[in-house]
N, C-alpha and C. Protein backbone atom coordinates (compact mmCIF):
# COMPACT_ATOMS: atom_id res chain seq x y z
N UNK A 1 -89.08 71.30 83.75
CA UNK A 1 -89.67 70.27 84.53
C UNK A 1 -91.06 69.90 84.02
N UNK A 2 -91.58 70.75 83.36
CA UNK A 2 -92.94 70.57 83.05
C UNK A 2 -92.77 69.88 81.63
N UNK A 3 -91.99 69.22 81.06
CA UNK A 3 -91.59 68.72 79.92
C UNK A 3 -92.86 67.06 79.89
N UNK A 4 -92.88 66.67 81.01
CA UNK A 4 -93.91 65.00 80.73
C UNK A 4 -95.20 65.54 79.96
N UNK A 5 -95.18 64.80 79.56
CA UNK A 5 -96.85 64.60 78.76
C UNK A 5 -97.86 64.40 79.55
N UNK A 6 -99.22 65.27 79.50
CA UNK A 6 -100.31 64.55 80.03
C UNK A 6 -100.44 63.08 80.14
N UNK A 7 -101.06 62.66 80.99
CA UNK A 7 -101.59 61.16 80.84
C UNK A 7 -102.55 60.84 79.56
N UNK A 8 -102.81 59.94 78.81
CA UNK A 8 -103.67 60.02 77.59
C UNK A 8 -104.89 59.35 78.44
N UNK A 9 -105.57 59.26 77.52
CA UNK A 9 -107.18 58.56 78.02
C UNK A 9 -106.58 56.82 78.15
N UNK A 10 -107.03 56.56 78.72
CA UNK A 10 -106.90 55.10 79.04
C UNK A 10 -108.53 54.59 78.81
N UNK A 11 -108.02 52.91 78.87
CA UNK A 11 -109.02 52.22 78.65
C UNK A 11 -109.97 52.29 79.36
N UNK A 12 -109.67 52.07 80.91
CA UNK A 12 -110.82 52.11 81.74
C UNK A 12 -111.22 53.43 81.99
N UNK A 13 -112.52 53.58 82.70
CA UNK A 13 -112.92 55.02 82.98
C UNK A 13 -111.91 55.49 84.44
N UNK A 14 -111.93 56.69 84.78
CA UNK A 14 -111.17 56.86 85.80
C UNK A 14 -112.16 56.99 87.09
N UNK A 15 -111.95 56.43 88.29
CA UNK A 15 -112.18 56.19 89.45
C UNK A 15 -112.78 57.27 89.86
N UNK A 16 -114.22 57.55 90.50
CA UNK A 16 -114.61 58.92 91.12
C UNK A 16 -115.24 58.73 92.19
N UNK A 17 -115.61 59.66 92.93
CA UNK A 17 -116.66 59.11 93.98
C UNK A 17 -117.90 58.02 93.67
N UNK A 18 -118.28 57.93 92.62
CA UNK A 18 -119.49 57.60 92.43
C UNK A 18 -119.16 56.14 91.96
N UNK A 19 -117.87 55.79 92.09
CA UNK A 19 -117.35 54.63 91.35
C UNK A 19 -117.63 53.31 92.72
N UNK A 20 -117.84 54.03 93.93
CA UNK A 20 -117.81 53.22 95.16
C UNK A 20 -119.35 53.24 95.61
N UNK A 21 -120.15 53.29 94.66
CA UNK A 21 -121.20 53.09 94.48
C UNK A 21 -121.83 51.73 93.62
N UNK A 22 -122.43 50.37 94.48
CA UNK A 22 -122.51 49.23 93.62
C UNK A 22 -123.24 49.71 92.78
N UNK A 23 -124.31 50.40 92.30
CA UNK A 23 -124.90 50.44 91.04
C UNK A 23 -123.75 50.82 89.69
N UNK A 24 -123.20 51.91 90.40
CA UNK A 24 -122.30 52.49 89.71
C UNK A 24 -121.08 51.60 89.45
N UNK A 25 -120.63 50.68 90.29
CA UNK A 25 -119.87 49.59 90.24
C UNK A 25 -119.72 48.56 89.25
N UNK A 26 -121.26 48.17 89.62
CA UNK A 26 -121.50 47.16 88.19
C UNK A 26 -121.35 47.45 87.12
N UNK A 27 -121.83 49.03 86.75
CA UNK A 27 -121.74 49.46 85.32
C UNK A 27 -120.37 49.83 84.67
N UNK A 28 -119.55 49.91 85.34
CA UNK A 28 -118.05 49.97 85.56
C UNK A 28 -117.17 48.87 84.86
N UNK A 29 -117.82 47.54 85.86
CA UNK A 29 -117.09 46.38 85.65
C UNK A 29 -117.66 46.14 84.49
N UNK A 30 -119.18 46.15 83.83
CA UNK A 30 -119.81 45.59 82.45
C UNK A 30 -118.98 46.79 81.60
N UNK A 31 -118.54 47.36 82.17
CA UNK A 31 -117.75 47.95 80.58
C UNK A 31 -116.29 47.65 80.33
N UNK A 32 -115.93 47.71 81.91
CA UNK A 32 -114.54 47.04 81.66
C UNK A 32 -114.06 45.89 81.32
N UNK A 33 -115.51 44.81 81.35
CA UNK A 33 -115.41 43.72 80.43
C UNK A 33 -115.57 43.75 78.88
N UNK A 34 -116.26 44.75 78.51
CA UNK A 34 -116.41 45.19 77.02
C UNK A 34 -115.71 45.53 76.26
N UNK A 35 -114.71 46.19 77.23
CA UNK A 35 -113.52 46.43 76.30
C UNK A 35 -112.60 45.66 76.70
N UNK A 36 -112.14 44.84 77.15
CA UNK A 36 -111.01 43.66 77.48
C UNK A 36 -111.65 42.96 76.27
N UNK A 37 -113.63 42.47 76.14
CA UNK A 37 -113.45 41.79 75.46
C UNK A 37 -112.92 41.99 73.96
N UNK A 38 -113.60 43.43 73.38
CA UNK A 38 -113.27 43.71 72.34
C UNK A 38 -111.20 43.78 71.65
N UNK A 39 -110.92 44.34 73.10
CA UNK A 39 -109.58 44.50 73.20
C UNK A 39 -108.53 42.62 72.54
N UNK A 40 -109.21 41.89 73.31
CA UNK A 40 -108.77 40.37 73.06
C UNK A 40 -109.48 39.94 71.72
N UNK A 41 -110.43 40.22 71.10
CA UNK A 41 -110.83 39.96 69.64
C UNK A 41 -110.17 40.83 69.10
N UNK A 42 -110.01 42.26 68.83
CA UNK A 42 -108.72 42.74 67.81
C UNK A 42 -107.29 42.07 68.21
N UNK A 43 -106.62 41.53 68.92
CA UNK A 43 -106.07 40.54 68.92
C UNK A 43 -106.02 39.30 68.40
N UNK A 44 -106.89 39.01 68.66
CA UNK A 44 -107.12 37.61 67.73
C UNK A 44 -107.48 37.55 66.23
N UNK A 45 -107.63 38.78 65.94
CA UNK A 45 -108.03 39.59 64.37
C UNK A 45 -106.41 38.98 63.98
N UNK A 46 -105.36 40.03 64.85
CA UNK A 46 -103.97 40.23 64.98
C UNK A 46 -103.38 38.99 64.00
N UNK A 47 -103.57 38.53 65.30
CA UNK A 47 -102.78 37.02 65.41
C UNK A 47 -103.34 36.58 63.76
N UNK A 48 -104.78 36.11 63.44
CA UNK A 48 -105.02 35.73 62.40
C UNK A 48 -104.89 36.21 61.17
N UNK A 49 -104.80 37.57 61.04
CA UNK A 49 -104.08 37.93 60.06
C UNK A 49 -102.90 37.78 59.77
N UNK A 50 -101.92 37.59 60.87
CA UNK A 50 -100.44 37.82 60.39
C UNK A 50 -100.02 36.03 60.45
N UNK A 51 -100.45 35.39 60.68
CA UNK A 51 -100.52 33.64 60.66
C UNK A 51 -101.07 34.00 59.03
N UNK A 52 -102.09 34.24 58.45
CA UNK A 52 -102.80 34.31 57.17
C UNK A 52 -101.75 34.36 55.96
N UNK A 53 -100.57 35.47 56.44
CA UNK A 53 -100.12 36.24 55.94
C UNK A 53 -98.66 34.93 55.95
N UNK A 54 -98.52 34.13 56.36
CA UNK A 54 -97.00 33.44 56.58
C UNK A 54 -97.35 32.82 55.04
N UNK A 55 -96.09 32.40 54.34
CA UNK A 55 -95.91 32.11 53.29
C UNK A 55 -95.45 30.27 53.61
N UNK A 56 -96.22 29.90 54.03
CA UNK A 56 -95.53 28.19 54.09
C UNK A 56 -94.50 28.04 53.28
N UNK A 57 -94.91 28.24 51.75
CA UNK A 57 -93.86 26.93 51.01
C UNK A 57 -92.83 28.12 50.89
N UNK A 58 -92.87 29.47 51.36
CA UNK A 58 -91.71 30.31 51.29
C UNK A 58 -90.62 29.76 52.45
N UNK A 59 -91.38 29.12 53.28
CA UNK A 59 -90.80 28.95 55.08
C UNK A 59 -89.87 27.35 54.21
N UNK A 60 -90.47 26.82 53.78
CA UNK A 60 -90.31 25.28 53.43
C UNK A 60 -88.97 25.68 52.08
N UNK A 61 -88.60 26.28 51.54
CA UNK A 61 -88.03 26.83 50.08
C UNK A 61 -87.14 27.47 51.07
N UNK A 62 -86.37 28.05 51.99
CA UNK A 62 -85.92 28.79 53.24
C UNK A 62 -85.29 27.09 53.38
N UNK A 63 -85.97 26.40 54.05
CA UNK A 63 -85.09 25.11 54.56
C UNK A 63 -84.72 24.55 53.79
N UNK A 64 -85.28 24.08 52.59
CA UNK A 64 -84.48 23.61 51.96
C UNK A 64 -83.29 24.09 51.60
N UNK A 65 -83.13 25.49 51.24
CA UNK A 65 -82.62 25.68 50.50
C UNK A 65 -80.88 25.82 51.50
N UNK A 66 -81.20 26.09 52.88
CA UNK A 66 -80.90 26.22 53.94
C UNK A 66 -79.96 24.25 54.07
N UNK A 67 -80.46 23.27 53.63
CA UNK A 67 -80.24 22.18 53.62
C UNK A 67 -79.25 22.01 52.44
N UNK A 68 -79.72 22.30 51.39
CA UNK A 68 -78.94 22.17 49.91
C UNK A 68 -77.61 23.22 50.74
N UNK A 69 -77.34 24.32 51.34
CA UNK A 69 -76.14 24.96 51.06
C UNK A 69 -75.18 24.15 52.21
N UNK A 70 -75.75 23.66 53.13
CA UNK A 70 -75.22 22.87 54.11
C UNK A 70 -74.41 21.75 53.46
N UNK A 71 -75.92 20.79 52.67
CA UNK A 71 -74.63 19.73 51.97
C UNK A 71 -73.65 20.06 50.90
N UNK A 72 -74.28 20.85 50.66
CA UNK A 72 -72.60 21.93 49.59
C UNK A 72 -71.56 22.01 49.91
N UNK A 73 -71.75 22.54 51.25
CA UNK A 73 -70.58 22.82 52.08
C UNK A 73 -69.67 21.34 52.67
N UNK A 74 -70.51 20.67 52.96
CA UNK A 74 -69.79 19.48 53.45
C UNK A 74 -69.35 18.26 52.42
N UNK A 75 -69.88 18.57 51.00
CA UNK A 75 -69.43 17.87 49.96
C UNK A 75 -68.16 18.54 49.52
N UNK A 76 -68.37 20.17 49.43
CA UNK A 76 -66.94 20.37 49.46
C UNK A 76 -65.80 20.26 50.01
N UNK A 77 -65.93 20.18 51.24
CA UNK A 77 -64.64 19.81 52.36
C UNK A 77 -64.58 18.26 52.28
N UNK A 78 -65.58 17.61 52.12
CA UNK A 78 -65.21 16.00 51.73
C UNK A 78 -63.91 16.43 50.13
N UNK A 79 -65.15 16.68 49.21
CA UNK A 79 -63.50 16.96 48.19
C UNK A 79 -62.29 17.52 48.50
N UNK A 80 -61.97 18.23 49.31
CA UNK A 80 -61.05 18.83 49.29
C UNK A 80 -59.85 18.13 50.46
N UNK A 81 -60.81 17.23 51.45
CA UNK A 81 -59.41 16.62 52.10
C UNK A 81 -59.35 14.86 51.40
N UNK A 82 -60.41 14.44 50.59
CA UNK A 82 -59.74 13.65 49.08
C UNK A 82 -58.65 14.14 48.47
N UNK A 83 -59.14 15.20 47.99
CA UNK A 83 -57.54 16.04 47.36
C UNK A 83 -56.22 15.92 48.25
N UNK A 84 -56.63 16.20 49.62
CA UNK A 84 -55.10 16.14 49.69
C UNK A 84 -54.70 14.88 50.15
N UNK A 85 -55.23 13.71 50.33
CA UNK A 85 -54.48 12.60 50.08
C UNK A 85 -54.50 11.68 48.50
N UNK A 86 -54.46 12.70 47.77
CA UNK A 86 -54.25 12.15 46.39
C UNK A 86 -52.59 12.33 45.89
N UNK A 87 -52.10 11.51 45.70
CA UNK A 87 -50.04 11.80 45.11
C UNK A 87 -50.50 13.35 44.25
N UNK A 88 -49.23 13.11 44.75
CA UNK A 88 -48.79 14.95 43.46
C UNK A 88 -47.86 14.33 42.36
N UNK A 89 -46.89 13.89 42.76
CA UNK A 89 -45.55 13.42 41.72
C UNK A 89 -46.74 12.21 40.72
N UNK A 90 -45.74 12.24 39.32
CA UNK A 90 -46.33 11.48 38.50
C UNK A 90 -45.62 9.86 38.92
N UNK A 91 -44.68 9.91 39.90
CA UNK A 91 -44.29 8.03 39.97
C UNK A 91 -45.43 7.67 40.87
N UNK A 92 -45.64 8.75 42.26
CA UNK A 92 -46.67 8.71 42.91
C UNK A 92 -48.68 8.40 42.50
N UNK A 93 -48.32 9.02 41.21
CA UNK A 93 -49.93 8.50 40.74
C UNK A 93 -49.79 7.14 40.32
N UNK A 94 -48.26 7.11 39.75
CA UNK A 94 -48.21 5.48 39.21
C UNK A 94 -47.95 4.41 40.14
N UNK A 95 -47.57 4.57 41.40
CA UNK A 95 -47.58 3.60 41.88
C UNK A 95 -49.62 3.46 42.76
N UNK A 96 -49.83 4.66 43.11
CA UNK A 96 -51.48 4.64 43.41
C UNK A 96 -52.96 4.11 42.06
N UNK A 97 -51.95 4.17 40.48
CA UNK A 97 -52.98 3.45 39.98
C UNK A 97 -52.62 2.15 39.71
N UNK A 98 -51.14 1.22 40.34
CA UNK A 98 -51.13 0.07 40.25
C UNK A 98 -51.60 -0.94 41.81
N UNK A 99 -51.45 0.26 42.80
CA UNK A 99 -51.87 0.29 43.62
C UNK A 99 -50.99 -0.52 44.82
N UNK A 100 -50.07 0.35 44.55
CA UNK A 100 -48.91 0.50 45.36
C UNK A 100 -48.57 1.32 45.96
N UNK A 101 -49.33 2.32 46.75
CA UNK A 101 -49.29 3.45 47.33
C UNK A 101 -49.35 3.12 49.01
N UNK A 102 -49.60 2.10 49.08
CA UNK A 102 -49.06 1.59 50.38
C UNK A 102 -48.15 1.13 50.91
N UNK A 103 -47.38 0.71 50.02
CA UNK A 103 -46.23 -0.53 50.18
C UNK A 103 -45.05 0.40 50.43
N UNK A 104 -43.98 -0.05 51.15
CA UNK A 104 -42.72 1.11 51.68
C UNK A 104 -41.84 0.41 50.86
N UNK A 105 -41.34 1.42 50.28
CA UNK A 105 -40.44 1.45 49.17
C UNK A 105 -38.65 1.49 50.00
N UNK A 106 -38.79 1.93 50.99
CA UNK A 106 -37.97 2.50 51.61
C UNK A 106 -36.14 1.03 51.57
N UNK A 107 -37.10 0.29 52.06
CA UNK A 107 -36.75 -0.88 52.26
C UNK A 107 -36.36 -1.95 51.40
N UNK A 108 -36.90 -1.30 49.67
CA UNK A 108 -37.05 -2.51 48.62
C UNK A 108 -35.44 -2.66 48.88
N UNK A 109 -34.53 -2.15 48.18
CA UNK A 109 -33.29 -2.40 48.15
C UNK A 109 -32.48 -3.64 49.46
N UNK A 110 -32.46 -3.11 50.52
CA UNK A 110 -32.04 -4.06 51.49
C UNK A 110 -33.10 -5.37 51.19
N UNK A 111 -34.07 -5.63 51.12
CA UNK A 111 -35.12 -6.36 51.67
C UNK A 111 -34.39 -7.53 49.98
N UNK A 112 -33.87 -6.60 49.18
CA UNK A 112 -33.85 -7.41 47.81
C UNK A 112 -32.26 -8.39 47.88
N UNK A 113 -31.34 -7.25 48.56
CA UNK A 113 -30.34 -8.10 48.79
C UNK A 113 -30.09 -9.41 49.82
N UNK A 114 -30.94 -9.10 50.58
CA UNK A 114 -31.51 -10.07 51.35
C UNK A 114 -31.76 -11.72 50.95
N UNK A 115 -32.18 -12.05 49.91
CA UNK A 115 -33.08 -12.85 49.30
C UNK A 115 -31.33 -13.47 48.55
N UNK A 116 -31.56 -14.96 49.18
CA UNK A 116 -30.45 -16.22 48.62
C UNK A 116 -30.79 -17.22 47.68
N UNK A 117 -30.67 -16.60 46.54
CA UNK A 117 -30.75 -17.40 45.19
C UNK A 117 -30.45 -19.01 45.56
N UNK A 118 -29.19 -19.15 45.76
CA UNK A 118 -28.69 -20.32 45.70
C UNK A 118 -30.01 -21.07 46.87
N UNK A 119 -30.45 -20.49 47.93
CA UNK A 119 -31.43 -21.63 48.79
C UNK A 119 -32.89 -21.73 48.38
N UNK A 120 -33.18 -20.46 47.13
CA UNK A 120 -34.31 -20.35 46.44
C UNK A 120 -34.14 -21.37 45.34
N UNK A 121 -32.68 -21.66 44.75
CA UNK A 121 -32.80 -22.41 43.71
C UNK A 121 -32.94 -23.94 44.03
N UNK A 122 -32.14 -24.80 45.41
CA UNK A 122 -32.48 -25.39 45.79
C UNK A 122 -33.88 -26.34 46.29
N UNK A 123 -34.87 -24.91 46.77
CA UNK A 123 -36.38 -25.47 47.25
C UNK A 123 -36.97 -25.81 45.88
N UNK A 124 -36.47 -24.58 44.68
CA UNK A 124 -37.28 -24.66 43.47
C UNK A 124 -37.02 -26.39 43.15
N UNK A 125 -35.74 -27.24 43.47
CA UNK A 125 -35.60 -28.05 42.76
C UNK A 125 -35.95 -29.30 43.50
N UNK A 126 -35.71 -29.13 44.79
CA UNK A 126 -36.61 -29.68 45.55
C UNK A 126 -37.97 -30.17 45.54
N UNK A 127 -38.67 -29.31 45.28
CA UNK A 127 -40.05 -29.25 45.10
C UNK A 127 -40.57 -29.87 43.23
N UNK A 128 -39.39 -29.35 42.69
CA UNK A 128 -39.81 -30.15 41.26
C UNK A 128 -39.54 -31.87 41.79
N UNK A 129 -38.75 -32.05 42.18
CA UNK A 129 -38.10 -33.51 42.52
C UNK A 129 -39.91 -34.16 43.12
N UNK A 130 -40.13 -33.75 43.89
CA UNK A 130 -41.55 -33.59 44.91
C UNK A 130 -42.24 -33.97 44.08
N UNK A 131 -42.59 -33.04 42.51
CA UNK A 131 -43.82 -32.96 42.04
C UNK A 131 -43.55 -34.38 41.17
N UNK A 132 -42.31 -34.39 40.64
CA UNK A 132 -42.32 -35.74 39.86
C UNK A 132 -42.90 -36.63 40.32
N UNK A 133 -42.56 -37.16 41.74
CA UNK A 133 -42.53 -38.36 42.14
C UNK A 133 -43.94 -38.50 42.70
N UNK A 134 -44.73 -37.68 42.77
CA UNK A 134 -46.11 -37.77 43.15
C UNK A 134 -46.82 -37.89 41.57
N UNK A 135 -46.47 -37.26 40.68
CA UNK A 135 -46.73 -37.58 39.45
C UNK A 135 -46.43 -39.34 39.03
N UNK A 136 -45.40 -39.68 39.17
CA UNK A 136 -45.35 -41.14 39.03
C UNK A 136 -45.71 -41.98 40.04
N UNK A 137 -46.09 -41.81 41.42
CA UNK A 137 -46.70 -42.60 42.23
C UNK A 137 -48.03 -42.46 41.72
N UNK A 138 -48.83 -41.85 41.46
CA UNK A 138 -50.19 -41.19 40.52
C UNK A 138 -50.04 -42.10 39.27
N UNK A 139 -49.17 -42.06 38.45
CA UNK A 139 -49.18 -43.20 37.16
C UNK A 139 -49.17 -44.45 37.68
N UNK A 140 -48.74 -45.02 38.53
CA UNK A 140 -48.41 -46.47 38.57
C UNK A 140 -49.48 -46.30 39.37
N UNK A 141 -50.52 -45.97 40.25
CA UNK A 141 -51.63 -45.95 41.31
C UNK A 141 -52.78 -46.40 39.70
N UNK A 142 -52.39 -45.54 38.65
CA UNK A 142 -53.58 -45.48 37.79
C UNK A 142 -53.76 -46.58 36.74
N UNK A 143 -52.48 -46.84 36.31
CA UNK A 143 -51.73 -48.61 36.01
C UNK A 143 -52.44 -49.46 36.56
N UNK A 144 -52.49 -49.42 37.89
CA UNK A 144 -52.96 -50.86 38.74
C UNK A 144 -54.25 -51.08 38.94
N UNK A 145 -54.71 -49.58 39.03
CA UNK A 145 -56.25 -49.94 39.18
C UNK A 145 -56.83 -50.45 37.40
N UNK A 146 -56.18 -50.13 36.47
CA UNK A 146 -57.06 -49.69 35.05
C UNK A 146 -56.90 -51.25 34.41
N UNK A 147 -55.91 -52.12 35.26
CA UNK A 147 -55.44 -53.74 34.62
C UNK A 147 -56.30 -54.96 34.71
């Protein structure tokens, strides 16, 4: 049981009869201000030494560098889900460098049988018939004015 430690000396003096004595009072409190004050200047020693002691451009070289591994990281995961919408198969790169990697293939076949020559060949001739005759309304317009 007897294992605690004495009390150590403490800062202030310890309390006695003579302490409830104002003479004795005052001289009490002027010391117990003496050492609070001294107590708060090795503190402030503290403080200013170990502020003295911070390495700024070590703190600043820390963030950056802290910044550089960040965008590392997020340049890599940008590459890497590029990668996976890039084709694998080689028809697949060829239709993405003619730039046909959108277009549904699925469908060419039906979509091709689809398509009626004979009413395509018709408009084609149609439309030549068209172009003539605006071509020769255009000659004889250019006739009449030039006489």
């Amino acid at each position: 049981m007897d294992t605690i430690n004495p009390a150590e000396k403490t800062m202030t003096p310890a309390l006695t009869e003579k302490a409830y004595d104002s003479d004795n009072t005052r001289e009490l409190v002027t010391k117990a201000e003496g050492l609070v004050e001294d107590k708060v200047e090795d503190l402030i020693e503290d403080v200013d030494s170990v502020a003295r002691k911070v390495d700024w451009k070590q703190v600043a070289g820390y963030v950056v560098a802290a910044v550089a591994i960040a965008g590392t990281a997020f340049a890599y995961g940008r590459h890497r889900q590029q990668q996976a919408q890039l084709p694998v198969t080689r028809a697949a790169k060829l239709r993405d460098q003619l730039g046909l990697s959108h277009v549904d293939f699925r469908d060419l076949k039906s979509t091709y049988n689809r398509v009626d020559i004979d009413k395509l060949n018709q408009t084609r001739r149609h439309l030549g018939m068209i172009a003539k005759k605006a071509t020769h309304r255009g000659a004889l317009k250019v006739a009449e004015l030039t006489k």
